[in-house]
PDB file of N, CA and C in Angstrom:
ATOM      1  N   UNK A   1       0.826  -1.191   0.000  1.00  0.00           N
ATOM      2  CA  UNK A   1       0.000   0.000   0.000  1.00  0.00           C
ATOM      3  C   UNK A   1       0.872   1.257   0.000  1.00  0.00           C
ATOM      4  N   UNK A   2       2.294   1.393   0.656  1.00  0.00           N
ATOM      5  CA  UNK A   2       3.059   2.254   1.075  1.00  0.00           C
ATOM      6  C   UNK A   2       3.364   2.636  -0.179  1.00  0.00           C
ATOM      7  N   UNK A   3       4.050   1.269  -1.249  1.00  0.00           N
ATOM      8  CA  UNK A   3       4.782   1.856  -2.722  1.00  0.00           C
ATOM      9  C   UNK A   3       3.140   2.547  -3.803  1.00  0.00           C
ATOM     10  N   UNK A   4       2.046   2.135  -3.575  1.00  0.00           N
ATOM     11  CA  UNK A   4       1.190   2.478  -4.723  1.00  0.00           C
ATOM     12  C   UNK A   4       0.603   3.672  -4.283  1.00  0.00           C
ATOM     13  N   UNK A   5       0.830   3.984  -2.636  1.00  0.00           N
ATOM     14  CA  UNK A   5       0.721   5.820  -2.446  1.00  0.00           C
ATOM     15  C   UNK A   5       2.000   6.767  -2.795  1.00  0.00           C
ATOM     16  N   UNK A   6       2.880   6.185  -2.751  1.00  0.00           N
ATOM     17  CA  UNK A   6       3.958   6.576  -2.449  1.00  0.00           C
ATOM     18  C   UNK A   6       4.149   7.383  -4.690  1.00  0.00           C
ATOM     19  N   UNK A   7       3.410   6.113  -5.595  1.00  0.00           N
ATOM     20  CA  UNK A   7       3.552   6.096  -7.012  1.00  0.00           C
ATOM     21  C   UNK A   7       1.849   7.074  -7.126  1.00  0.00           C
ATOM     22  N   UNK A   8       1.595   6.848  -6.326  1.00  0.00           N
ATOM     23  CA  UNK A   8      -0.248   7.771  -6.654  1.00  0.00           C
ATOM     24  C   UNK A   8      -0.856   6.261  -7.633  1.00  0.00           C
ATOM     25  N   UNK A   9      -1.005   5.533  -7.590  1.00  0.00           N
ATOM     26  CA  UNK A   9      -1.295   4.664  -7.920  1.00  0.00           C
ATOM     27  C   UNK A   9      -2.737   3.730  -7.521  1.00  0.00           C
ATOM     28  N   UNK A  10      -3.438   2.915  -8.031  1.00  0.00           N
ATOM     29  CA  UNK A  10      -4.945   2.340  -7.340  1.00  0.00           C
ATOM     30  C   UNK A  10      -4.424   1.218  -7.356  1.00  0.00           C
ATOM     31  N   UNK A  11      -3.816   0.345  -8.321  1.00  0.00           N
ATOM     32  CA  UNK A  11      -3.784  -0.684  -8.716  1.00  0.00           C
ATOM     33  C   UNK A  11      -1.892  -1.011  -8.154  1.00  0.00           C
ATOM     34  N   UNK A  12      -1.407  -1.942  -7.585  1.00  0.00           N
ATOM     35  CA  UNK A  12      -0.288  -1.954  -7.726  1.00  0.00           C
ATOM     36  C   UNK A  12       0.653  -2.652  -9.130  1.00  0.00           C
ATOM     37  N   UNK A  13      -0.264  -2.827 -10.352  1.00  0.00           N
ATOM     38  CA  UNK A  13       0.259  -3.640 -11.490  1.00  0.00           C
ATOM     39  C   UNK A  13       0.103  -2.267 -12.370  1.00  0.00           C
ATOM     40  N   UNK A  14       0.012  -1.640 -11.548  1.00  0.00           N
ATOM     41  CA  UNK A  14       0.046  -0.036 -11.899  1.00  0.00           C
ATOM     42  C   UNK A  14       1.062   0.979 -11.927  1.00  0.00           C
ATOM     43  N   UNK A  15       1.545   0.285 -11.120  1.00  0.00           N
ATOM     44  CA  UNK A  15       3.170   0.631 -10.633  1.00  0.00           C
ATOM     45  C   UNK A  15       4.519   0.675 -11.530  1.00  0.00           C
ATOM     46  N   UNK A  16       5.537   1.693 -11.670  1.00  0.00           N
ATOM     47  CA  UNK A  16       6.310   1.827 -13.054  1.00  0.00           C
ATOM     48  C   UNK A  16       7.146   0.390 -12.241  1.00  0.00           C
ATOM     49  N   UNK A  17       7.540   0.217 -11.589  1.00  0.00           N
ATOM     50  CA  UNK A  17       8.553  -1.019 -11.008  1.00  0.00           C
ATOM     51  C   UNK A  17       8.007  -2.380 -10.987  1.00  0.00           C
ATOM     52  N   UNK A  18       6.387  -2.396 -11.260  1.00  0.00           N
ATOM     53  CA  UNK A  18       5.749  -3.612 -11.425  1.00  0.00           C
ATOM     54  C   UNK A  18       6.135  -4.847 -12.223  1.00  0.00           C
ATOM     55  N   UNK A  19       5.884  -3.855 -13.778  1.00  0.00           N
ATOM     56  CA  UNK A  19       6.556  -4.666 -14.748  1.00  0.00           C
ATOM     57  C   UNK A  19       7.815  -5.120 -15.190  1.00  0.00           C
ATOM     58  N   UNK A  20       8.045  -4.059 -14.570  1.00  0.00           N
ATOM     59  CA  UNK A  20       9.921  -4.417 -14.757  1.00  0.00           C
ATOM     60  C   UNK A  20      10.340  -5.274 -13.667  1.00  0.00           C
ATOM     61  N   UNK A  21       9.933  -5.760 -12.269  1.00  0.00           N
ATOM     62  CA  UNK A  21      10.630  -6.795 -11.707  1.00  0.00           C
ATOM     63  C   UNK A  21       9.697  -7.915 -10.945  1.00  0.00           C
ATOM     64  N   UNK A  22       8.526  -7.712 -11.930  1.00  0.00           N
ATOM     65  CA  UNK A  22       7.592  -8.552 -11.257  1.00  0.00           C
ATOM     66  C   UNK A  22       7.227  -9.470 -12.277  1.00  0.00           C
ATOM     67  N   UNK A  23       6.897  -8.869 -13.646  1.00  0.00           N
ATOM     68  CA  UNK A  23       6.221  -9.852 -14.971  1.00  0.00           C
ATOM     69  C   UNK A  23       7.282  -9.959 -15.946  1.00  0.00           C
ATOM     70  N   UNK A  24       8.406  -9.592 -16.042  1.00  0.00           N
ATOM     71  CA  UNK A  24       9.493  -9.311 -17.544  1.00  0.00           C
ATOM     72  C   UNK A  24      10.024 -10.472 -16.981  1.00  0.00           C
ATOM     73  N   UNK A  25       9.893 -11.156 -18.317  1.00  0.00           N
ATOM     74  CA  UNK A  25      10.142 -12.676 -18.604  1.00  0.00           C
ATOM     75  C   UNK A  25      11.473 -13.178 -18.165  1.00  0.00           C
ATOM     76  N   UNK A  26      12.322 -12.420 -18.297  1.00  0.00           N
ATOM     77  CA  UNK A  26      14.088 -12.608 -17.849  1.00  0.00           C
ATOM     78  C   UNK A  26      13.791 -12.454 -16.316  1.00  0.00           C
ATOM     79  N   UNK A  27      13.357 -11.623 -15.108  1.00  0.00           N
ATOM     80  CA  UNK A  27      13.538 -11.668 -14.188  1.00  0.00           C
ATOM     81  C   UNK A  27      12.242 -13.261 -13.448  1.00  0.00           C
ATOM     82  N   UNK A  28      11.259 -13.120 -14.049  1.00  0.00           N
ATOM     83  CA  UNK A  28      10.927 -14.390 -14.179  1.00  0.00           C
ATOM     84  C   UNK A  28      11.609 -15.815 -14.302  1.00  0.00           C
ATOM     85  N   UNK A  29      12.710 -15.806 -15.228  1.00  0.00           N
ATOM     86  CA  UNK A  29      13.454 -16.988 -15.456  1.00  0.00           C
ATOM     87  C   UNK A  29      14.447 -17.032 -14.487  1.00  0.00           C
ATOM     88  N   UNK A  30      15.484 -15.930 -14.323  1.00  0.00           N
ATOM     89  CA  UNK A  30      16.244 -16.199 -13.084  1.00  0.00           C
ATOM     90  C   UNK A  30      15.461 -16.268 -11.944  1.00  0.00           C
ATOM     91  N   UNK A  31      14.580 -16.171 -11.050  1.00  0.00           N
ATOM     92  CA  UNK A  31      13.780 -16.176 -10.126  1.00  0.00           C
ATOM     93  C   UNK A  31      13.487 -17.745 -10.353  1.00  0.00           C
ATOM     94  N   UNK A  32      13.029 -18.508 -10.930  1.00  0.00           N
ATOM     95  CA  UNK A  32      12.764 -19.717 -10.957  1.00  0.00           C
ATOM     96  C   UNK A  32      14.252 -20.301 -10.936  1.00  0.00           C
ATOM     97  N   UNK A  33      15.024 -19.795 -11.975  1.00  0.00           N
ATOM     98  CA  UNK A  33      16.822 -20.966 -11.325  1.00  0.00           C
ATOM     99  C   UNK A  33      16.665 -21.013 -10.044  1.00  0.00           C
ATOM    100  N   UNK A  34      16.480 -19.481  -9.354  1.00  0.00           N
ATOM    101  CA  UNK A  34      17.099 -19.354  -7.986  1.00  0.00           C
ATOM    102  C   UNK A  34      16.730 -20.277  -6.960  1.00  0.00           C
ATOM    103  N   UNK A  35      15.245 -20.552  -7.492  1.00  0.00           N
ATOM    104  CA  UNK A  35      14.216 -21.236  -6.842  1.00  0.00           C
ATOM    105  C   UNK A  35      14.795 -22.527  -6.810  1.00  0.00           C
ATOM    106  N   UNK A  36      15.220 -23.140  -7.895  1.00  0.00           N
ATOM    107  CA  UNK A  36      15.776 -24.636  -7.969  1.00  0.00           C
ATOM    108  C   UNK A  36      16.832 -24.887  -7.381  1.00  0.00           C
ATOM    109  N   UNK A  37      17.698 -23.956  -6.993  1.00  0.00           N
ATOM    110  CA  UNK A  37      18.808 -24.071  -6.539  1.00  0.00           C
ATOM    111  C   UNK A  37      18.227 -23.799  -4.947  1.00  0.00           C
ATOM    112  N   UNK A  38      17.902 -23.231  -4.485  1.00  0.00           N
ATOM    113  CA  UNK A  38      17.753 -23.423  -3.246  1.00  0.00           C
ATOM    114  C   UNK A  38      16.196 -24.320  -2.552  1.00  0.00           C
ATOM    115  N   UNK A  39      15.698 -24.905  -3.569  1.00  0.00           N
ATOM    116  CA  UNK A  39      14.597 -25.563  -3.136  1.00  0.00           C
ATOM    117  C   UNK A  39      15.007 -26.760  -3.973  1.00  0.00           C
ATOM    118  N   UNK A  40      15.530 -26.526  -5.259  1.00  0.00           N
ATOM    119  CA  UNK A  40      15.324 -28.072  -5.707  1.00  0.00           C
ATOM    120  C   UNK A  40      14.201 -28.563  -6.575  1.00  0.00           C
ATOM    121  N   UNK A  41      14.355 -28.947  -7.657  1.00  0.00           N
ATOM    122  CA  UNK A  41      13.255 -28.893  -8.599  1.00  0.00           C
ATOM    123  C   UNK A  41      11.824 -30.135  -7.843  1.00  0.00           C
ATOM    124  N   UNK A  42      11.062 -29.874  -8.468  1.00  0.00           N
ATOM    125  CA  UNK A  42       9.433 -29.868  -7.690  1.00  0.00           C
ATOM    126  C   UNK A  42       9.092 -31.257  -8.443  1.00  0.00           C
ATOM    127  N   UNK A  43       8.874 -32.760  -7.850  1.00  0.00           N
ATOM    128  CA  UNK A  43       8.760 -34.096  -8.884  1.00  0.00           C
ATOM    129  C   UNK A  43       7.393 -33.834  -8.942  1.00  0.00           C
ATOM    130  N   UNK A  44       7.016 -35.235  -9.851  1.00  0.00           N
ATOM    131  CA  UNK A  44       5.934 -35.336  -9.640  1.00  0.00           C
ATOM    132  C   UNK A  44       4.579 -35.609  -8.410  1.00  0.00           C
ATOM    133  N   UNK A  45       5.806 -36.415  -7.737  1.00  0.00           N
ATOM    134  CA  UNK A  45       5.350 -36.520  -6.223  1.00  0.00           C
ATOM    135  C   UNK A  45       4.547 -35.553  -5.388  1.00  0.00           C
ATOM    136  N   UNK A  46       4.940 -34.468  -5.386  1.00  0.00           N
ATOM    137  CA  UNK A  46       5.262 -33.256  -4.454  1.00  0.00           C
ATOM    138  C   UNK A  46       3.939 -32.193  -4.968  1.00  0.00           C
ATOM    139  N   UNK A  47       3.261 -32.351  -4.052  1.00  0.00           N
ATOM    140  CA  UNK A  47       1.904 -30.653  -4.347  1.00  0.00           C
ATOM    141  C   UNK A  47       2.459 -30.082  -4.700  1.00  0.00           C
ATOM    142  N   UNK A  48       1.829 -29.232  -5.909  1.00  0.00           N
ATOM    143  CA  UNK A  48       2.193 -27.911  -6.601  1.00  0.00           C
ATOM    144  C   UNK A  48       1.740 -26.928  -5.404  1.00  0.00           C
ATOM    145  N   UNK A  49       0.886 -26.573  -4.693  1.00  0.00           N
ATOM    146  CA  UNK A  49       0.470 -25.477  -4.305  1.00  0.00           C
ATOM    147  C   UNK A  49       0.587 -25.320  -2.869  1.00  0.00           C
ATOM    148  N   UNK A  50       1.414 -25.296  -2.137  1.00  0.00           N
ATOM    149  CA  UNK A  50       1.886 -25.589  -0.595  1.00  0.00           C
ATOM    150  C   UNK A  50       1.578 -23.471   0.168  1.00  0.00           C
TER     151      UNK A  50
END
């Protein structure tokens, strides 16, 4: 709430920093390595939604 007053903003996907480190496909992809590396990839075994 602090950053979307802070931007005058309603929506926080509204936000100029939204898209750039929340949905852009490259920070997306490293964010998932990072994920594997410190969690370890997800088998079939294992709930998707914890």
């Amino acid at each position: 709430m602090e950053k979307m007053d802070e931007a005058g903003v309603k929506c926080i996907a509204e936000h100029t920093g939204f898209k750039a480190n929340c949905i852009h496909p490259d920070v997306i992809e490293i964010s998932f390595y990072e994920f594997l590396d410190v969690h370890g990839p997800i088998g079939d075994e294992e709930p998707i939604h914890e």
